[in-house]
Structure formats: C-alpha cells, structure tokens
PDB file of N, CA and C in Angstrom:
ATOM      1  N   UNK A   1      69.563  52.105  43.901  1.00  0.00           N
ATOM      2  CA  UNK A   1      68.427  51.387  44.504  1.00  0.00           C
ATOM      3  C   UNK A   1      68.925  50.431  45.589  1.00  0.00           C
ATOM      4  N   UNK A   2      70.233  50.215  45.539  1.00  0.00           N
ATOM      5  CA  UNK A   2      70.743  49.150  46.280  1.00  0.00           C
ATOM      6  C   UNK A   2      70.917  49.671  47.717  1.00  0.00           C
ATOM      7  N   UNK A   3      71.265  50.860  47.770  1.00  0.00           N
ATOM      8  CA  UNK A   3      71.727  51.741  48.863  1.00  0.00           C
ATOM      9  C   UNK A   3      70.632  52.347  49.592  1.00  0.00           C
ATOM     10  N   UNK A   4      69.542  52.266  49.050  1.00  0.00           N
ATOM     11  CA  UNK A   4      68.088  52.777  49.605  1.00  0.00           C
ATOM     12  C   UNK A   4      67.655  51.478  50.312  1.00  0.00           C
ATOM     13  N   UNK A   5      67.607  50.503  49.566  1.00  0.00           N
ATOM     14  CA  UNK A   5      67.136  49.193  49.879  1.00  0.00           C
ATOM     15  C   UNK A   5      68.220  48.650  51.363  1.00  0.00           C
ATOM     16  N   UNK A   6      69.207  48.971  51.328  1.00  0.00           N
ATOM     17  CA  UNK A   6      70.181  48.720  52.183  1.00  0.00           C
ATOM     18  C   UNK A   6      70.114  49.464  53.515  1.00  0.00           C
ATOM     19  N   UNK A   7      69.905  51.050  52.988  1.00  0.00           N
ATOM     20  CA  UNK A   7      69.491  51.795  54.479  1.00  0.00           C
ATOM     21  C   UNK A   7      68.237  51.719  54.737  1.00  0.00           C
ATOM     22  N   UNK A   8      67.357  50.918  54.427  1.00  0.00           N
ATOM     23  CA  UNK A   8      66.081  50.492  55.058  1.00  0.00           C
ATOM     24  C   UNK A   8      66.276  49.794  56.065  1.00  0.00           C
ATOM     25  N   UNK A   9      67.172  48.447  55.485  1.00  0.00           N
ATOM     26  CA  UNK A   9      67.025  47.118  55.826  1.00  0.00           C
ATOM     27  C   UNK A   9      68.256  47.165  57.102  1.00  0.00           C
ATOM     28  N   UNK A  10      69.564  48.412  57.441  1.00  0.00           N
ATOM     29  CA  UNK A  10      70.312  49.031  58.488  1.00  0.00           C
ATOM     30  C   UNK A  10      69.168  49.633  59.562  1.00  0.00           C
ATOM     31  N   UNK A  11      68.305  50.296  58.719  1.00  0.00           N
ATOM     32  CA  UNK A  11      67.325  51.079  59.907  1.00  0.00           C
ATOM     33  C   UNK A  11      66.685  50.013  60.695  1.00  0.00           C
ATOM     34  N   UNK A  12      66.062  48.702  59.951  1.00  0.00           N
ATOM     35  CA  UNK A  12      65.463  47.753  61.082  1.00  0.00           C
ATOM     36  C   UNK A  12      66.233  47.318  61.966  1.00  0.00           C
ATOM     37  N   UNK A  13      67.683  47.067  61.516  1.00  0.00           N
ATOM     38  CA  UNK A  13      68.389  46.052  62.102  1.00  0.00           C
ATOM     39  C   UNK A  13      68.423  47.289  63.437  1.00  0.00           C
ATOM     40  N   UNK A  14      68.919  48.288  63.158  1.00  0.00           N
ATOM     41  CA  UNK A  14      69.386  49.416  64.632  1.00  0.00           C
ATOM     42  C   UNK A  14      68.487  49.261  65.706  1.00  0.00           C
ATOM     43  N   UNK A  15      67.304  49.822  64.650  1.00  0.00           N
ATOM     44  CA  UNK A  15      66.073  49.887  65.897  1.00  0.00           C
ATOM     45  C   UNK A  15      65.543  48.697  66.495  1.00  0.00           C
ATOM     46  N   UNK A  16      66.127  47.562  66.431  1.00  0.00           N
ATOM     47  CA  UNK A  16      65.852  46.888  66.865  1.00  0.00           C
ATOM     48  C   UNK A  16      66.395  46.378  68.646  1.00  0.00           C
ATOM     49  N   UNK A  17      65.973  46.212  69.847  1.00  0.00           N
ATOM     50  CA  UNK A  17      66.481  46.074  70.827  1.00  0.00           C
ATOM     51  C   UNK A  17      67.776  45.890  70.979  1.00  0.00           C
ATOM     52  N   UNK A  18      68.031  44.322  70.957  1.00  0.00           N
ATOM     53  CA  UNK A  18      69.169  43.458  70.863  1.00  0.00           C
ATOM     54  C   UNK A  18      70.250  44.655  70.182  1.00  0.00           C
ATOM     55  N   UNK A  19      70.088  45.067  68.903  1.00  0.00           N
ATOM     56  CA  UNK A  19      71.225  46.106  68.208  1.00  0.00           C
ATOM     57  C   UNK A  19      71.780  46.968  69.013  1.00  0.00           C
ATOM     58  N   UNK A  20      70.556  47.357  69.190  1.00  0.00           N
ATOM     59  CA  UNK A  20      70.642  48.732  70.159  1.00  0.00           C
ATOM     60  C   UNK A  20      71.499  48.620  71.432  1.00  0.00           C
ATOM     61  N   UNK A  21      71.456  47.804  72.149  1.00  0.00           N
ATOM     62  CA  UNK A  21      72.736  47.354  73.192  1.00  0.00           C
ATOM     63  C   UNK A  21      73.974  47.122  72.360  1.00  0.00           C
ATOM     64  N   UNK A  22      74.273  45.956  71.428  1.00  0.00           N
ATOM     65  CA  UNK A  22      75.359  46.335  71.013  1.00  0.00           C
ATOM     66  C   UNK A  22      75.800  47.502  70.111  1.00  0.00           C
ATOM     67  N   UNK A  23      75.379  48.325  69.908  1.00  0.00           N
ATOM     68  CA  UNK A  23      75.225  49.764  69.456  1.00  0.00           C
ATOM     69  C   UNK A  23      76.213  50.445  70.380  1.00  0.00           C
ATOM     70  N   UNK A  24      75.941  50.848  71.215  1.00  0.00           N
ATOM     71  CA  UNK A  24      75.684  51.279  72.692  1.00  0.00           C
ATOM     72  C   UNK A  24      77.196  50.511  73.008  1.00  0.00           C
ATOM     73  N   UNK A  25      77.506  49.237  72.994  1.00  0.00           N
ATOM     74  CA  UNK A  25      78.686  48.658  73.108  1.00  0.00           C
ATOM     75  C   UNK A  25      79.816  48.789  72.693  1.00  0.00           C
ATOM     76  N   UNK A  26      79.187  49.374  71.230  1.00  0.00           N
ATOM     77  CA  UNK A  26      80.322  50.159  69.785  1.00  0.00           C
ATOM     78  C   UNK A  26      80.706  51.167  70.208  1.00  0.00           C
ATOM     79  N   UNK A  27      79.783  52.360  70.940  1.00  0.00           N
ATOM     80  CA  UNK A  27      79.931  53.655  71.418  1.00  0.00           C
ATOM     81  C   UNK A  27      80.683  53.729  72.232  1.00  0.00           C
TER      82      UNK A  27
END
C-alpha cells in the first residue's frame, strides 16, 4: 500500500511544471 500511495504522490510531483524542467535537466 505504501508503494501505490508513493507512485501516486511521484506522479503529482512529475507532472507538475517546475519537475518537469528539472526532469528534463536529469535527462
């Protein structure tokens, strides 16, 4: 449950703008 709850709470953080550039920065 922890790991479901966790890749939820990864999915907001990504899709979120700001991430998404440093995302993109990681790449």
């Amino acid at each position: 449950m922890i790991l479901v709850l966790n890749a939820q709470y990864v999915n907001e953080i990504i899709t979120s703008p700001p991430m998404i550039q440093l995302y993109c920065i990681f790449l």
